[in-house]
Protein backbone atom coordinates (compact mmCIF):
# COMPACT_ATOMS: atom_id res chain seq x y z
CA UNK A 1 -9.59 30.51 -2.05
CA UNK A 2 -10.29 34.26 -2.00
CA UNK A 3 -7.66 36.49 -0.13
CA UNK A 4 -8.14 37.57 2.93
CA UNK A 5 -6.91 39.15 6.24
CA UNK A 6 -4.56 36.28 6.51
CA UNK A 7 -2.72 37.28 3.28
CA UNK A 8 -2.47 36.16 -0.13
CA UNK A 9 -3.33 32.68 -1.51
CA UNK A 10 -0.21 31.91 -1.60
CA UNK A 11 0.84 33.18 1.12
CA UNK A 12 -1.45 30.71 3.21
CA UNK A 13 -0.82 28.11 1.21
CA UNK A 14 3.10 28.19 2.04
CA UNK A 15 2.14 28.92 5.86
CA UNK A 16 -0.40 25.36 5.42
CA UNK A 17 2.37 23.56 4.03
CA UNK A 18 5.25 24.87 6.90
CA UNK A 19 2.43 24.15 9.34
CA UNK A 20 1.66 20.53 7.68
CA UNK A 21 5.33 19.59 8.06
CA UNK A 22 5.77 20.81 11.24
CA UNK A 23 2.45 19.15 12.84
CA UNK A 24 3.28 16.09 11.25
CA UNK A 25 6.89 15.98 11.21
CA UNK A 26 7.66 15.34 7.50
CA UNK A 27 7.68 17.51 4.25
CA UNK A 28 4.27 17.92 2.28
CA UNK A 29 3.68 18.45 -1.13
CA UNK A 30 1.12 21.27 -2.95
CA UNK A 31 -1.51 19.37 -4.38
CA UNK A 32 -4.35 20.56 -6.09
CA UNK A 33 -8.33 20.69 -5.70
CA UNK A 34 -10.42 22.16 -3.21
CA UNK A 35 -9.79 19.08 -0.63
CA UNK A 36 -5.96 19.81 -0.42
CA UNK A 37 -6.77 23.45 -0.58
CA UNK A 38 -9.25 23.41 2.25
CA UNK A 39 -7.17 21.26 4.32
CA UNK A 40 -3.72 23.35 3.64
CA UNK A 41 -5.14 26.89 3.63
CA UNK A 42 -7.61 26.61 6.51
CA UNK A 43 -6.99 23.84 8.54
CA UNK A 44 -3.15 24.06 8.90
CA UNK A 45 -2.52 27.99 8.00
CA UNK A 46 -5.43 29.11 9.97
CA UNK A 47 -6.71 26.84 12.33
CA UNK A 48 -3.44 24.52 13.93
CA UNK A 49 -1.80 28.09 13.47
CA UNK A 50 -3.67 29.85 15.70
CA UNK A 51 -2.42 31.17 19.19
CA UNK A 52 -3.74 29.97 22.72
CA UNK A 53 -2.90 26.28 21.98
CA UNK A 54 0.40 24.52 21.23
CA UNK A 55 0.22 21.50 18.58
CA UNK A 56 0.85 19.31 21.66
CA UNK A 57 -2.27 20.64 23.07
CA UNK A 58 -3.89 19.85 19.82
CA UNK A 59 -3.26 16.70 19.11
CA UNK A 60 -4.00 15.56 22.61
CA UNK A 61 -7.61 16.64 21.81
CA UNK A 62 -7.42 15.40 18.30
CA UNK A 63 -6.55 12.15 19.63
CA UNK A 64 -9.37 12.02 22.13
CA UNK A 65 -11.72 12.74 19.63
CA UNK A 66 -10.42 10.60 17.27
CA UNK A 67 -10.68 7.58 19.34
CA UNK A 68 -14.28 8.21 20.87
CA UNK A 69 -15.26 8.38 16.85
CA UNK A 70 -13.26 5.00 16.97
CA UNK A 71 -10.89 6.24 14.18
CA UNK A 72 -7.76 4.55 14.68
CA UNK A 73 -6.51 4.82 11.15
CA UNK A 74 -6.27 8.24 11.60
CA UNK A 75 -5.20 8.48 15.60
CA UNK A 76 -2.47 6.20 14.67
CA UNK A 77 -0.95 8.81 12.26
CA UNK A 78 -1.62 11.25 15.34
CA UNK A 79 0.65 8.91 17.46
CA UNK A 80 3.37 7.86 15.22
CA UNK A 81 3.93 12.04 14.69
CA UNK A 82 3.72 13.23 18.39
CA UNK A 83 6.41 10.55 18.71
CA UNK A 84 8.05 11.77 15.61
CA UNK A 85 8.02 15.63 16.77
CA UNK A 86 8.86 14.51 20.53
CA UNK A 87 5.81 15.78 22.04
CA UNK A 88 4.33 12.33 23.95
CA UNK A 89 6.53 9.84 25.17
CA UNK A 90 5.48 5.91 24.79
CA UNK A 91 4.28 6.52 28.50
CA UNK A 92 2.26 9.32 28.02
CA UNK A 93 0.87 7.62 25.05
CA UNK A 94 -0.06 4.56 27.04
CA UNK A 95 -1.59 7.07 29.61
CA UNK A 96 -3.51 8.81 27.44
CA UNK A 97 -5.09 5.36 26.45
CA UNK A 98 -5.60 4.18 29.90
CA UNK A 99 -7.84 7.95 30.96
CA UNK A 100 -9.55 7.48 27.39
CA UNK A 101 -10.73 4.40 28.41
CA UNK A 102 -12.84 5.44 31.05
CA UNK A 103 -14.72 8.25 29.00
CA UNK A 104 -14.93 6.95 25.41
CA UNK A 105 -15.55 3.35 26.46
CA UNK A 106 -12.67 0.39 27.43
CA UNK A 107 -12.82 -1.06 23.97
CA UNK A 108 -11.86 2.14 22.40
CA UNK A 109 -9.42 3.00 25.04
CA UNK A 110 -7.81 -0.65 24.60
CA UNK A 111 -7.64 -0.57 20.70
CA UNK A 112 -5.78 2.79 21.00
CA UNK A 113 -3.65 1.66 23.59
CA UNK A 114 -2.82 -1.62 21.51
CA UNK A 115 -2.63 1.02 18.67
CA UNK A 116 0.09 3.07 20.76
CA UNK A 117 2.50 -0.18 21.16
CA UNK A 118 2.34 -1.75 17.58
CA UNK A 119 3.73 1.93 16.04
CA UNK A 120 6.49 2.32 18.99
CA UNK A 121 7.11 -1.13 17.68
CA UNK A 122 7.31 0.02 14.25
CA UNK A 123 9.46 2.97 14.77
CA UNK A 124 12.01 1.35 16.58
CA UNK A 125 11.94 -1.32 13.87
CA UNK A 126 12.53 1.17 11.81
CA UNK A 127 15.30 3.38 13.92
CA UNK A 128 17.07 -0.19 14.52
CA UNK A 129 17.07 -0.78 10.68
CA UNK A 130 18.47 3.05 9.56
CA UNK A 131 20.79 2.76 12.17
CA UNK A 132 22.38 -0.63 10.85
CA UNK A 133 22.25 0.56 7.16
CA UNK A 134 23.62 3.26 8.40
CA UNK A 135 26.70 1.25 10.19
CA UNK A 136 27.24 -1.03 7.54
CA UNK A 137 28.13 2.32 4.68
């Protein structure tokens, strides 16, 4: 990518990156091609950086969209980071589910709610696990 107002090429790649791991709550890796490079330099250092919505805000949408396009693969990483980054409680989540459901259609309400419960499940697996390993050093 060309430089632009938004500062050098590698400047927007490191603000991508920040704004990768922050958004998703883990650290990313350069990669690269023009998929990465779109998705790191645009997306994340332009677009989820922008002002007038908070990534809370944003991923709320994302995951309405998401699940009217019936894409749980990719709503379910939505979920298991907002509960990651602390920005929707298992509540919330369920919530969010339960309104969907009445514009996107029950069955794609239900498999996100269902969708919400198995990766709370699998977190707190996985919290229960660290914290024993953790115990037992």
């Amino acid at each position: 990518m060309s430089e632009n107002t938004n500062g050098s090429a590698d400047e927007r790649r490191r603000r991508g990156l920040e704004k990768m791991a922050e958004v998703y709550g883990t650290e990313f890796q350069n990669y690269p091609g023009d998929h990465f490079a779109m998705t790191a330099d645009h997306l994340f250092a332009d677009v989820w950086s922008r002002e007038g919505l908070s990534i809370r805000d944003r991923r709320l949408l994302l995951l309405g969209a998401l699940t009217a396009q019936n894409l749980m693969d990719t709503a379910g990483i939505q979920i298991g980071a907002a509960l990651r980054n602390k920005e929707l409680t298992e509540a919330e989540l369920h919530e969010i589910a339960l309104f969907l459901c009445h514009y996107v259609g029950w069955p794609s309400g239900t498999k996100l709610d269902i969708l919400v419960g198995t990766i709370v499940a699998q977190q707190k697996k996985a919290a229960r696990k660290e914290q024993s390993e953790s115990t037992e050093k």
